[in-house]
C-alpha atoms as a PDB file:
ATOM      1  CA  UNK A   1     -26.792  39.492  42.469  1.00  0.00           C
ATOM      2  CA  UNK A   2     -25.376  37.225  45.360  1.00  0.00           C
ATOM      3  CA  UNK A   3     -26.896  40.026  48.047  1.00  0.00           C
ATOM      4  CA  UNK A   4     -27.923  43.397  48.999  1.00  0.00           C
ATOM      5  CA  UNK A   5     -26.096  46.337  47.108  1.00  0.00           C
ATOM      6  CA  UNK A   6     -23.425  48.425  49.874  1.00  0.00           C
ATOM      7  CA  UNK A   7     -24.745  52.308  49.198  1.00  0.00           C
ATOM      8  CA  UNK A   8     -22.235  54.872  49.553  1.00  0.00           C
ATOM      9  CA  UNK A   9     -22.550  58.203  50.217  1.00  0.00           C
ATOM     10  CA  UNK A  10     -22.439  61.037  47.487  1.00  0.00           C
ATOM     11  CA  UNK A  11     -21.737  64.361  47.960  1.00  0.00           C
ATOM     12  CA  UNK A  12     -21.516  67.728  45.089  1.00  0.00           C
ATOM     13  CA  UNK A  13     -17.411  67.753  44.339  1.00  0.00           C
ATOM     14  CA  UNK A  14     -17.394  71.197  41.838  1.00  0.00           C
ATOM     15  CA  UNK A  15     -19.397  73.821  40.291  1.00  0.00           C
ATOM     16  CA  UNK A  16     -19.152  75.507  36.923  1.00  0.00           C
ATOM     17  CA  UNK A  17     -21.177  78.598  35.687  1.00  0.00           C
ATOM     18  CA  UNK A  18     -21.927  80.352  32.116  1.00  0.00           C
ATOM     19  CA  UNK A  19     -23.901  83.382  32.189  1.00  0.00           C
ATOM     20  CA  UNK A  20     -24.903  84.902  29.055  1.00  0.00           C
ATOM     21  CA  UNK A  21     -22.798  87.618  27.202  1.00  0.00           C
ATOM     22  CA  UNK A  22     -25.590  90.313  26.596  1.00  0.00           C
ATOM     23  CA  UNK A  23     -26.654  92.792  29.878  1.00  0.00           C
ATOM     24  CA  UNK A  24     -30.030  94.045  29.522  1.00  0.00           C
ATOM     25  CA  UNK A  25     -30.538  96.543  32.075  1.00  0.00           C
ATOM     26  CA  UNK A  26     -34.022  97.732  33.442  1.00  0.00           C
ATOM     27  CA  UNK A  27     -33.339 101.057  31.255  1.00  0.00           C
ATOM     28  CA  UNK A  28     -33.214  99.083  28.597  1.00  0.00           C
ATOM     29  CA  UNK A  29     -36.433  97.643  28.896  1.00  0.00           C
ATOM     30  CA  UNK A  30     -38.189 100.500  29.636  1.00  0.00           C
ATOM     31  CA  UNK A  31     -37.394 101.879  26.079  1.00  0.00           C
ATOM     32  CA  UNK A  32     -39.770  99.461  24.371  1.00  0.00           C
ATOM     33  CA  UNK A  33     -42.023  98.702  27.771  1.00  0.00           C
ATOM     34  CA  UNK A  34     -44.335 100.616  30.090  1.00  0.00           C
ATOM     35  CA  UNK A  35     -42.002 100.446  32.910  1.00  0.00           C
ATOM     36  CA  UNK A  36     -39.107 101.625  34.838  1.00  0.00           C
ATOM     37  CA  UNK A  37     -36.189 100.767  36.774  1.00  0.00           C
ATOM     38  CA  UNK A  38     -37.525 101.673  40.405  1.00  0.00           C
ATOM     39  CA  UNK A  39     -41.408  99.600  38.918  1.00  0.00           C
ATOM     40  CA  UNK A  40     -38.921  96.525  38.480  1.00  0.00           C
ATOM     41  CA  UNK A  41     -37.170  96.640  41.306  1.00  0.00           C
ATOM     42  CA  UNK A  42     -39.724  97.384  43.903  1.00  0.00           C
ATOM     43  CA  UNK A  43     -41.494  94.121  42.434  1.00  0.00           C
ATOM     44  CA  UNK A  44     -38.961  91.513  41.818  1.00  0.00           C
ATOM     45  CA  UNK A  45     -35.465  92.448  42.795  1.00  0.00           C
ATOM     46  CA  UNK A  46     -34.209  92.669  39.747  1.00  0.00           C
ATOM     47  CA  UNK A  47     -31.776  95.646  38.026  1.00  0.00           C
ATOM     48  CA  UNK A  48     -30.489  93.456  35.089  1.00  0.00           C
ATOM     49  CA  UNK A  49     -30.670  90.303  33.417  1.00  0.00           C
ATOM     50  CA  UNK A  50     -28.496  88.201  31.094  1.00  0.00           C
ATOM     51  CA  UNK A  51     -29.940  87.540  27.674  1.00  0.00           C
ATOM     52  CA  UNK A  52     -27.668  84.874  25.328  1.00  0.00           C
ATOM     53  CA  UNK A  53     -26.309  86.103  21.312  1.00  0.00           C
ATOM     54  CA  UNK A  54     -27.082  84.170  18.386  1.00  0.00           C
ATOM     55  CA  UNK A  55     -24.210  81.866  19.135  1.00  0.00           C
ATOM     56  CA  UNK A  56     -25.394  81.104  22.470  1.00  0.00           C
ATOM     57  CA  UNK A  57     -27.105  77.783  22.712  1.00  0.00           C
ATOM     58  CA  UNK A  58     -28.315  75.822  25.832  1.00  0.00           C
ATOM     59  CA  UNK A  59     -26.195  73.240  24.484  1.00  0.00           C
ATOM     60  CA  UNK A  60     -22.817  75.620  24.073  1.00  0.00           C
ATOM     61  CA  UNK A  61     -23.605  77.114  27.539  1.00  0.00           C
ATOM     62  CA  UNK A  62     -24.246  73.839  29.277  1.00  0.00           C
ATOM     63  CA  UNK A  63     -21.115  72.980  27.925  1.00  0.00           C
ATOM     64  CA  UNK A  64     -19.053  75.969  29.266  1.00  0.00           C
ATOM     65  CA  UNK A  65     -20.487  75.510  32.321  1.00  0.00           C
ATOM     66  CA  UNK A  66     -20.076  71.589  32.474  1.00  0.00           C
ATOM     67  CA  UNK A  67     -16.379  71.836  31.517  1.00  0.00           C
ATOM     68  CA  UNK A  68     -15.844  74.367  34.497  1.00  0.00           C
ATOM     69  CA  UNK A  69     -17.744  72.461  36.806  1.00  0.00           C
ATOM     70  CA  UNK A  70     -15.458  69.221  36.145  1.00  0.00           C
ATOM     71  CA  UNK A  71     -12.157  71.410  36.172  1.00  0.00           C
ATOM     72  CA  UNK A  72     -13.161  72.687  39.401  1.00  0.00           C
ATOM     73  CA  UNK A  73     -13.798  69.447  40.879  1.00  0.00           C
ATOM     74  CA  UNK A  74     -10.984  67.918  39.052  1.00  0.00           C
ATOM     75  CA  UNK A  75     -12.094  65.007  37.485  1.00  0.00           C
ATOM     76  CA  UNK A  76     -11.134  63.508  34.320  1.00  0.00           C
ATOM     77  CA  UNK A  77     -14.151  63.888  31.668  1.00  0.00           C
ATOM     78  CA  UNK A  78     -13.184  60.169  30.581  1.00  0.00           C
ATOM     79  CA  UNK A  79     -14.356  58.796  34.700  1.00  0.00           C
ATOM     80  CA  UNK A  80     -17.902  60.534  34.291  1.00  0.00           C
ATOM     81  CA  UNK A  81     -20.594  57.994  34.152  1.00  0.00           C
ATOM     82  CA  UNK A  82     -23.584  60.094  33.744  1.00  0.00           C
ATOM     83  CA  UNK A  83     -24.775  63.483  32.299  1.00  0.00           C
ATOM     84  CA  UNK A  84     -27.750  64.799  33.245  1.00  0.00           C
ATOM     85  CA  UNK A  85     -28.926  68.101  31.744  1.00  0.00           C
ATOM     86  CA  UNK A  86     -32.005  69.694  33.202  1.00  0.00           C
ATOM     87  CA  UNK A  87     -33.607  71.941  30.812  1.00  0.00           C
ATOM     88  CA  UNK A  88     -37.238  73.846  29.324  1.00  0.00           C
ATOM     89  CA  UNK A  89     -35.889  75.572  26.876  1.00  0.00           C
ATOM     90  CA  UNK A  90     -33.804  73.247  24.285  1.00  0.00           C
ATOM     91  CA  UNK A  91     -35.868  74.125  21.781  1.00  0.00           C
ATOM     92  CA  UNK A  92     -36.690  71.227  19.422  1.00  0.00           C
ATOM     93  CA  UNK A  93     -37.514  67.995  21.145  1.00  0.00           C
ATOM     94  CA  UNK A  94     -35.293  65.709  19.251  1.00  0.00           C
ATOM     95  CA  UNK A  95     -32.796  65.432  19.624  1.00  0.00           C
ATOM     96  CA  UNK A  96     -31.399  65.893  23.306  1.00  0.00           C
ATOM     97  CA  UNK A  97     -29.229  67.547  24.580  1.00  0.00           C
ATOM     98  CA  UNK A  98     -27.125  65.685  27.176  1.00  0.00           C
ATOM     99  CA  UNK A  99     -25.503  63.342  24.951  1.00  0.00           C
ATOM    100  CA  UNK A 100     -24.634  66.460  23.342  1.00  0.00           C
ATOM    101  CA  UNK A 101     -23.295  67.938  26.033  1.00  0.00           C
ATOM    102  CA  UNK A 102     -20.980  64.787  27.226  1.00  0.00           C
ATOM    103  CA  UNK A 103     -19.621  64.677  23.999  1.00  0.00           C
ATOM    104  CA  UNK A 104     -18.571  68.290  23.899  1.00  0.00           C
ATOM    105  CA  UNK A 105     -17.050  68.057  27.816  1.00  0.00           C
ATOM    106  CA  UNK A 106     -15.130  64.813  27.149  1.00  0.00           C
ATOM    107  CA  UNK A 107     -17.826  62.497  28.788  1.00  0.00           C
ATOM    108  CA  UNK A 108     -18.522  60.629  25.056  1.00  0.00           C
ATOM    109  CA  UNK A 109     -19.560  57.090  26.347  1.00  0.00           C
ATOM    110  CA  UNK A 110     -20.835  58.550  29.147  1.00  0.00           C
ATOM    111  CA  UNK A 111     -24.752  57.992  29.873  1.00  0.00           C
ATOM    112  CA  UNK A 112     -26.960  60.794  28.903  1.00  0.00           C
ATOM    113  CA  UNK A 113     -30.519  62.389  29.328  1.00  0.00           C
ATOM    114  CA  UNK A 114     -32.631  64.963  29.490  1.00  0.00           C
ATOM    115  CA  UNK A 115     -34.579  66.455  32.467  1.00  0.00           C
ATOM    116  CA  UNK A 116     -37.126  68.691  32.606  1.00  0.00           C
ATOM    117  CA  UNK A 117     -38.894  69.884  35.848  1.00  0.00           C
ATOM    118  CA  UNK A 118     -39.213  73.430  34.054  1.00  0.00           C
ATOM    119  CA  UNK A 119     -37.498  75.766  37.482  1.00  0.00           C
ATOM    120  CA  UNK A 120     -37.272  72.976  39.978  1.00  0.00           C
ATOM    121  CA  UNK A 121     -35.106  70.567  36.627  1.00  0.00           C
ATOM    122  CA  UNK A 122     -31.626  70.975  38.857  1.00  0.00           C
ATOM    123  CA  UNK A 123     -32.946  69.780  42.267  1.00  0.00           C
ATOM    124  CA  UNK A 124     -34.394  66.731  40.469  1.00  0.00           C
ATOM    125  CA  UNK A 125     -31.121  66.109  38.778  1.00  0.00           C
ATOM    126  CA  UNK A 126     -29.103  66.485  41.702  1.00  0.00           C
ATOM    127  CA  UNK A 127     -31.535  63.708  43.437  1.00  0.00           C
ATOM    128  CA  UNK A 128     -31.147  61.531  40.394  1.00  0.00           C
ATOM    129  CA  UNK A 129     -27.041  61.853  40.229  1.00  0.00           C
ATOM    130  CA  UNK A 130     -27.077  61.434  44.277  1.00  0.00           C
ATOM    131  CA  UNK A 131     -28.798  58.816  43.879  1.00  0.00           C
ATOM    132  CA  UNK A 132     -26.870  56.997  40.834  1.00  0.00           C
ATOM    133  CA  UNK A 133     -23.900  57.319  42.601  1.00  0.00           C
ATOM    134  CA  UNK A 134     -24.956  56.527  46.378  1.00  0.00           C
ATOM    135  CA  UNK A 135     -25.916  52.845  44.152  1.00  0.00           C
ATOM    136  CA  UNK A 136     -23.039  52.373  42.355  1.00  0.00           C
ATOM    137  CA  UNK A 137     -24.592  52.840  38.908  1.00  0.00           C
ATOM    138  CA  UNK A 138     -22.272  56.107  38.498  1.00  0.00           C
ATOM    139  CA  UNK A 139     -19.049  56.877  40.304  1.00  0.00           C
ATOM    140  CA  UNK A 140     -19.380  60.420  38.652  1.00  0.00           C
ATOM    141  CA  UNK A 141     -21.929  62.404  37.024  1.00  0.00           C
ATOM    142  CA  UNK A 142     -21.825  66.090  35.362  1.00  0.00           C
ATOM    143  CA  UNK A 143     -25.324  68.077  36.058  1.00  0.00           C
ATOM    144  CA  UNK A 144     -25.948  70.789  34.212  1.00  0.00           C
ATOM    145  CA  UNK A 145     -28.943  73.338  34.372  1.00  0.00           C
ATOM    146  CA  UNK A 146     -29.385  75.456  30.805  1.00  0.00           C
ATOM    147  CA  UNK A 147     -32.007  77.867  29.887  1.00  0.00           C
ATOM    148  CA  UNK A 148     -32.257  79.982  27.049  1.00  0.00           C
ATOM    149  CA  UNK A 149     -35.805  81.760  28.471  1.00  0.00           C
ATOM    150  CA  UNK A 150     -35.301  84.729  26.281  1.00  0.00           C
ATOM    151  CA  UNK A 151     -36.740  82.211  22.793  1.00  0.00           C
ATOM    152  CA  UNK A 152     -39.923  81.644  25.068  1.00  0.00           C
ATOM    153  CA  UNK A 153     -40.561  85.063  26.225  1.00  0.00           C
ATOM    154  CA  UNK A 154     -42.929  88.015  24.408  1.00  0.00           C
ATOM    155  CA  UNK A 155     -40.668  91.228  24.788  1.00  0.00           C
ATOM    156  CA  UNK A 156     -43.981  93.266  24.777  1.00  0.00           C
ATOM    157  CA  UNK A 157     -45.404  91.173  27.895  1.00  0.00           C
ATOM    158  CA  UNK A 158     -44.184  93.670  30.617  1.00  0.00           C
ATOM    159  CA  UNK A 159     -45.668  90.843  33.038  1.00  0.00           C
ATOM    160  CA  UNK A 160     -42.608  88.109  31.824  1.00  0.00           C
ATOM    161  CA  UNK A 161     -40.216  90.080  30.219  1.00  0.00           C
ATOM    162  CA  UNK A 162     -38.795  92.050  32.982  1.00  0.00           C
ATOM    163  CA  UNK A 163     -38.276  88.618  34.548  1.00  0.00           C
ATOM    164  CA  UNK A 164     -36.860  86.363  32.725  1.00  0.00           C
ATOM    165  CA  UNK A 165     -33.144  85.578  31.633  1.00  0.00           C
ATOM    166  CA  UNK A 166     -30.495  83.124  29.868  1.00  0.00           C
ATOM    167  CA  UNK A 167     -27.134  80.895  31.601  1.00  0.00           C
ATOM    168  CA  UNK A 168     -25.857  77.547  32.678  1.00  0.00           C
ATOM    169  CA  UNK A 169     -24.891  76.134  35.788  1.00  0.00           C
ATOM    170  CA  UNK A 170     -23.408  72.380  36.666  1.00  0.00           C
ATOM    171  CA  UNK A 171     -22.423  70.742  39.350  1.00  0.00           C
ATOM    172  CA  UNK A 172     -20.012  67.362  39.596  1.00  0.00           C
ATOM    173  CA  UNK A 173     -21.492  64.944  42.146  1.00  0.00           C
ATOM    174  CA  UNK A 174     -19.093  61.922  42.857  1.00  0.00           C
ATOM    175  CA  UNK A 175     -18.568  59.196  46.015  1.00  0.00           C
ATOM    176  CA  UNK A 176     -17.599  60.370  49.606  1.00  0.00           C
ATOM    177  CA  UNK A 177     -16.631  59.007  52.763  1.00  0.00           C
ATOM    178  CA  UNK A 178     -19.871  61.331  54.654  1.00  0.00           C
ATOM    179  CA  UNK A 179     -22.899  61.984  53.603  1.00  0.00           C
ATOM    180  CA  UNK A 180     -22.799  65.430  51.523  1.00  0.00           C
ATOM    181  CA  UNK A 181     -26.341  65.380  49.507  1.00  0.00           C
ATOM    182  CA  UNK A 182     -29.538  65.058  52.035  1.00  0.00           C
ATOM    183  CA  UNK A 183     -32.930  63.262  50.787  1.00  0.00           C
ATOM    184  CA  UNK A 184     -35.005  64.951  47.665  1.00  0.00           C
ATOM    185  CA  UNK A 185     -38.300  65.469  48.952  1.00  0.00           C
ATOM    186  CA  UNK A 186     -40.221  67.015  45.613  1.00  0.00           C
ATOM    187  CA  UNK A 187     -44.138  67.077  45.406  1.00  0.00           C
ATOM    188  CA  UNK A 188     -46.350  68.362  42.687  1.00  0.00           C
ATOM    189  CA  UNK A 189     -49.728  70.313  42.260  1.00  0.00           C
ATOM    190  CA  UNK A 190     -50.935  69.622  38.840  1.00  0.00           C
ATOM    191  CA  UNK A 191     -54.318  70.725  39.483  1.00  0.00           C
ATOM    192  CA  UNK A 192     -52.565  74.295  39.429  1.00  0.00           C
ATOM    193  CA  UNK A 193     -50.620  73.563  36.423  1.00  0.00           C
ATOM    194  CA  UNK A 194     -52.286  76.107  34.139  1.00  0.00           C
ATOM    195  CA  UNK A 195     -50.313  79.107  36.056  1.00  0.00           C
ATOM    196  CA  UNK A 196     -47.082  78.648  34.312  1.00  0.00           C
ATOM    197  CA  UNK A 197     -47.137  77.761  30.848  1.00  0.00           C
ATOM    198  CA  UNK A 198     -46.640  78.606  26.897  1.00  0.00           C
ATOM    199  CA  UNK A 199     -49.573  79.852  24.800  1.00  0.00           C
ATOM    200  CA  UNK A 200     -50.165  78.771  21.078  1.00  0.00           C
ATOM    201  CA  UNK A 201     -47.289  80.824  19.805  1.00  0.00           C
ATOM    202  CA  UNK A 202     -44.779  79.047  22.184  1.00  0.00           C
ATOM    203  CA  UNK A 203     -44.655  82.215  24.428  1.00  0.00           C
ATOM    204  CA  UNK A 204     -44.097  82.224  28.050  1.00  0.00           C
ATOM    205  CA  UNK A 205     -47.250  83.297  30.180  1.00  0.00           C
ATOM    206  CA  UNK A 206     -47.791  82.991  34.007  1.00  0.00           C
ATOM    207  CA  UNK A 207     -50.334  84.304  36.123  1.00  0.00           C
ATOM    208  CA  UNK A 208     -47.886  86.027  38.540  1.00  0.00           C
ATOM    209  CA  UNK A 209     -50.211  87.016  41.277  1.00  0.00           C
ATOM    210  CA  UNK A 210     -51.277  83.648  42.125  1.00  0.00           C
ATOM    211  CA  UNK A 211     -47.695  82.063  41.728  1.00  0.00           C
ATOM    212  CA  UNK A 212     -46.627  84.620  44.034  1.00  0.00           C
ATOM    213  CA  UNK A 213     -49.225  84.196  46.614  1.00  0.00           C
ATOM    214  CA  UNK A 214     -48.749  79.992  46.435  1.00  0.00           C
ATOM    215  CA  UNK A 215     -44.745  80.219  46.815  1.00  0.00           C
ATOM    216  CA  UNK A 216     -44.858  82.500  49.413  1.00  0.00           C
ATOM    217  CA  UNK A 217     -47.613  80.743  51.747  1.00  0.00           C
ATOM    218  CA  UNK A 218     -46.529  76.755  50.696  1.00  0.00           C
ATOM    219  CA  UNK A 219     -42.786  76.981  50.353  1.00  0.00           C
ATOM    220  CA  UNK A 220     -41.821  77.809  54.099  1.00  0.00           C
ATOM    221  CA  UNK A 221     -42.995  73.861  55.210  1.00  0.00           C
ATOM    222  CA  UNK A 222     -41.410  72.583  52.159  1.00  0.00           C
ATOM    223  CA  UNK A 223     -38.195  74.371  52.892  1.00  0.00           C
ATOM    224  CA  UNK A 224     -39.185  73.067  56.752  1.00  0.00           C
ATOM    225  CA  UNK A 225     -39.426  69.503  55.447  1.00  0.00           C
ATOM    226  CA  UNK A 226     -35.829  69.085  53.425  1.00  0.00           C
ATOM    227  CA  UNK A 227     -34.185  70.032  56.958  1.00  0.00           C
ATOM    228  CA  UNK A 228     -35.864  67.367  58.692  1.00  0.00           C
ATOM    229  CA  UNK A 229     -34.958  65.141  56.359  1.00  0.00           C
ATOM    230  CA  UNK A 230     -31.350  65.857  56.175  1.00  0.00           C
ATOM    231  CA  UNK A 231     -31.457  65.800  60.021  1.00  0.00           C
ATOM    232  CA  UNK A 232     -30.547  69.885  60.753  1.00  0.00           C
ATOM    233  CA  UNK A 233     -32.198  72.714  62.159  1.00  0.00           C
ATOM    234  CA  UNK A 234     -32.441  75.390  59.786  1.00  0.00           C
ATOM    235  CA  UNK A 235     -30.502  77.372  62.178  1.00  0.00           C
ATOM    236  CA  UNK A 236     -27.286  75.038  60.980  1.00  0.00           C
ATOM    237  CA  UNK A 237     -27.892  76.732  57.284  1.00  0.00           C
ATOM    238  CA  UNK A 238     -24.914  78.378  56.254  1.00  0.00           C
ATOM    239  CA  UNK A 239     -26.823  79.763  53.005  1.00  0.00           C
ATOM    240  CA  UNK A 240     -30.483  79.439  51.449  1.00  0.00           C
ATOM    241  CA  UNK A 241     -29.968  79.198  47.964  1.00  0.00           C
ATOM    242  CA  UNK A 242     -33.903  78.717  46.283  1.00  0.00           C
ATOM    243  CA  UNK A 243     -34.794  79.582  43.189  1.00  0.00           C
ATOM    244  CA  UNK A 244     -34.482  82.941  41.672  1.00  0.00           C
ATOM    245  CA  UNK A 245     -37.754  83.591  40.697  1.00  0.00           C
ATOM    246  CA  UNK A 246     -38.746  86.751  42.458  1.00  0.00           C
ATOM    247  CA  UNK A 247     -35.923  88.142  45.430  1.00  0.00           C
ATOM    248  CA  UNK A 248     -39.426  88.938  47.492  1.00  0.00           C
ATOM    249  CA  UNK A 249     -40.383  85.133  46.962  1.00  0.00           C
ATOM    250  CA  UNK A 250     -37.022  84.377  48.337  1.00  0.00           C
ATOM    251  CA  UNK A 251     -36.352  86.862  51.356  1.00  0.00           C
ATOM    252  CA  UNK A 252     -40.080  85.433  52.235  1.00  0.00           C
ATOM    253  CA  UNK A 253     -39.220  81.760  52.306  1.00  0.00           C
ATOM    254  CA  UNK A 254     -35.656  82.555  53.845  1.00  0.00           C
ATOM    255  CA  UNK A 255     -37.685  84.870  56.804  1.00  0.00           C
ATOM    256  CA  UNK A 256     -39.842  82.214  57.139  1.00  0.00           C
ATOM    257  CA  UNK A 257     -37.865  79.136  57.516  1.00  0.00           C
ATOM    258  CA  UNK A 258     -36.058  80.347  60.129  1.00  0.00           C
ATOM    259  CA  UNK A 259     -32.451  80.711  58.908  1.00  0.00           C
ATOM    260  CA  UNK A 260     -31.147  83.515  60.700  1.00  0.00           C
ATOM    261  CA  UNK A 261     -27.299  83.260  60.261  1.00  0.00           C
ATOM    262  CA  UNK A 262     -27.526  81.562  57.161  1.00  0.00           C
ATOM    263  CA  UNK A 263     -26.885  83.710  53.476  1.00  0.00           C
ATOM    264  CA  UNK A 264     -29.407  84.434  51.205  1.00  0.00           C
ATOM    265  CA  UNK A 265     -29.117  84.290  47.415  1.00  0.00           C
ATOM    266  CA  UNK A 266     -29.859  87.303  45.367  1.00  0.00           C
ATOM    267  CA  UNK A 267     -27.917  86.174  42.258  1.00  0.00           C
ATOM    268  CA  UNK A 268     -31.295  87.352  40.574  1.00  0.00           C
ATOM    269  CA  UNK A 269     -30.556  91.400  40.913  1.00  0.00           C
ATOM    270  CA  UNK A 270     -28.037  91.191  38.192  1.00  0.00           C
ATOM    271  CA  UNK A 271     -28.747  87.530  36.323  1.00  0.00           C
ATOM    272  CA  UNK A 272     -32.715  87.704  36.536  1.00  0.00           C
ATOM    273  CA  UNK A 273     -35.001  84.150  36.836  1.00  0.00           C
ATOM    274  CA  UNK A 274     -33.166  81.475  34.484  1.00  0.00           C
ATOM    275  CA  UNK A 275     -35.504  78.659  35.567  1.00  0.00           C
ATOM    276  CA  UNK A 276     -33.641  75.744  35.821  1.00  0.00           C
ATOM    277  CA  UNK A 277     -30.077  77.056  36.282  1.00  0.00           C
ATOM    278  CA  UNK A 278     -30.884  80.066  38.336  1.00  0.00           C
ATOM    279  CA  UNK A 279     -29.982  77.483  41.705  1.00  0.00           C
ATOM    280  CA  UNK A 280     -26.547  76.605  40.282  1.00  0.00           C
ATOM    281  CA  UNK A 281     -25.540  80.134  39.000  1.00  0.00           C
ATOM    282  CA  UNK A 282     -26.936  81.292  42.512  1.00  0.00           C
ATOM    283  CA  UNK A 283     -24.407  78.722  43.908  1.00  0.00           C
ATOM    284  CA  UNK A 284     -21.796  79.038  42.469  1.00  0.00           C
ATOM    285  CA  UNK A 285     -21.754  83.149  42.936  1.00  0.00           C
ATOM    286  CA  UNK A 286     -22.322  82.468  46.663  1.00  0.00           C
ATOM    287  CA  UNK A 287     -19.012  80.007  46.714  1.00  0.00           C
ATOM    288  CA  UNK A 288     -16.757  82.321  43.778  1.00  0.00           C
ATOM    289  CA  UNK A 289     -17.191  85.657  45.868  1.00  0.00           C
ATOM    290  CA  UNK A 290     -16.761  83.737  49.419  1.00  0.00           C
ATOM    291  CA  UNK A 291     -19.927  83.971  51.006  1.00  0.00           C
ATOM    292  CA  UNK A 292     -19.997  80.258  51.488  1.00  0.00           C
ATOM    293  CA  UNK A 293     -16.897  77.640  52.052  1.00  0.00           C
ATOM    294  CA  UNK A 294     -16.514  74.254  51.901  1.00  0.00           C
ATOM    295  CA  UNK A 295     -18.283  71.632  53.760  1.00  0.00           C
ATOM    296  CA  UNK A 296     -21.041  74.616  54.727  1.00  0.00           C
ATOM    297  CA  UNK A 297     -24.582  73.275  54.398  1.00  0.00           C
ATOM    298  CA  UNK A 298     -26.635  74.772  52.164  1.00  0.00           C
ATOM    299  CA  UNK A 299     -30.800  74.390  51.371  1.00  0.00           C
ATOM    300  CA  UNK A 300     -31.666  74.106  47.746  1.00  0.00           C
ATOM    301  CA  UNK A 301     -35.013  74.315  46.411  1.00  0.00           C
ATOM    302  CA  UNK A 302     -36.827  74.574  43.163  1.00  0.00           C
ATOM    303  CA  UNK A 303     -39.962  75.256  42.222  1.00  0.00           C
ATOM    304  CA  UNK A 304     -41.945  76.452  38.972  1.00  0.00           C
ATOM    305  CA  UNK A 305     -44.421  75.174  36.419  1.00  0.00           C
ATOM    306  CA  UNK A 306     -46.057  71.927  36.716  1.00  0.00           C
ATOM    307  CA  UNK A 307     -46.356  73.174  39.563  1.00  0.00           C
ATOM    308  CA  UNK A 308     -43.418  71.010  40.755  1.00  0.00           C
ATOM    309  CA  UNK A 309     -41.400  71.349  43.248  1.00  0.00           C
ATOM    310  CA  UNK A 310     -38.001  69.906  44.688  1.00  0.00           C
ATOM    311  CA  UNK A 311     -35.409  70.685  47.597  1.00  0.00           C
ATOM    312  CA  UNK A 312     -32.369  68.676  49.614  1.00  0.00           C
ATOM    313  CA  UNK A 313     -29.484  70.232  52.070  1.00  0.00           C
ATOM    314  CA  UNK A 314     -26.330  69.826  50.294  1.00  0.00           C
ATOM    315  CA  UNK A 315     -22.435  70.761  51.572  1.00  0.00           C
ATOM    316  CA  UNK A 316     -20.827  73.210  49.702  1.00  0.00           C
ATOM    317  CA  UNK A 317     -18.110  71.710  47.456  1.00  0.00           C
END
């Protein structure tokens, strides 16, 4: 190295999503559970969820999604550097799945690993990519955010499985002439980390009241926080796009942040929590039906078990 590296600026160039074939509806639920459609919605938001078939793999739908993503941000699979693919739910540990996944999208030289920050994974990636590309190490890299929740979920848990779901989203973040990707700022509480975890059997179990009570009393300064790093008011938001764990957790954080014009996403009423990629599906709803354009700024954040957490301000591709 003869001197100091130039950084550039990165900034998210196209999105890509892959929701799950099957629609499980609240009615549906209720025909094996002690519930109801009003019980669900009253409490999370939610009227339907996405569950994936047989065929449906985190790896196939990362791949959908990842091959969208880079068609909509038109780049050549050959120029991507780096996949990341954030993900809880692969199943078995070895191997991978992001070399997987750059081999199926047209990315096979490309860099590859795994991420998992369980429902904050795709704000971690996207720090990780922004980063690798703001230092020259990548002039492209493919994130992708793929759950397959419905393997780690008890369908007679009423408490988890009215909640969770299955998709993929991605994102392509490349080199710009302007900043488009603000500062990660992430923290962690692992002191708390026994409220969102698996049991012996490999089933999903969470202690909903208190995760409830800690996202809606800690997230508002966090939220506060990635806007004063990125330099805006929250009043500049165009959209708040946090995870869909809960639409009460979210209308909360959005209320209390302060974003008054900005749009709020409830991608969970019909996709339901898909840890991980419920931030990119959000997205890329919000920017499909044209609730968001280009170059509008938008506040990401994640947040799940761990507890982990992790947020920027991006511009809409």
């Amino acid at each position: 190295m003869n001197g100091p590296l130039a950084i550039r600026h990165s900034r998210l160039l196209g999105l890509g999503e892959c929701r799950a074939s099957r629609l499980v509806t609240n009615d549906d639920l209720a025909r094996t559970l002690d519930t109801s459609d009003g019980w669900i919605r009253q409490r999370t938001g939610i009227a339907a969820r996405r569950v994936a078939t047989a065929d449906e793999s985190v790896v196939t739908m990362a791949t959908e999604a990842g091959r969208k993503a880079l068609a909509d941000a038109g780049v050549d699979p050959a120029a991507v550097g780096l996949v990341v693919l954030a993900t809880c739910s692969l199943g078995a540990p070895l191997p991978g799945g992001a070399a997987r996944v750059a081999y199926a999208v047209g990315a096979a030289k490309a860099g590859a690993f795994d991420l998992n920050a369980a429902c904050a994974g795709f704000c971690y990636a996207v720090g990780a990519a922004s980063d690798a590309v703001r230092a020259g190490s990548a002039d492209y890299v493919l994130v992708v955010a793929a759950e397959r929740m419905s393997d780690l979920v008890d369908w007679s848990d009423r408490s988890t499985a009215i909640l969770f779901a299955d998709g993929a989203g991605a994102a392509v973040i490349g080199p710009a002439t302007a900043a488009g990707i603000g500062p990660l700022v992430s923290g962690s509480d692992g002191g708390a980390a026994d409220l969102i975890g698996t049991d012996p059997a490999g089933h999903l179990r969470m202690d909903g009241p208190a995760v409830f009570r800690w996202a809606t009393t800690s997230l508002a300064d966090v939220a506060t926080a990635i806007c004063a790093a990125a330099g805006i008011a929250p009043s500049e938001l165009a959209a708040v796009v946090p995870h869909q764990a809960n639409q009460r957790i979210v209308d909360s954080l959005a209320r209390q942040l302060g974003a008054t014009d900005a749009v709020v996403a409830d991608d969970i009423t019909t996709a339901g929590n898909t840890s991980s990629a419920s931030i990119p599906l959000a997205l890329a709803r919000l920017h499909r039906e044209g609730r968001v354009g280009s170059g509008d700024l938008a506040l990401i954040l994640g947040f799940g078990a761990g507890l982990t957490w992790a947020g920027t301000v991006i511009a809409v591709p």
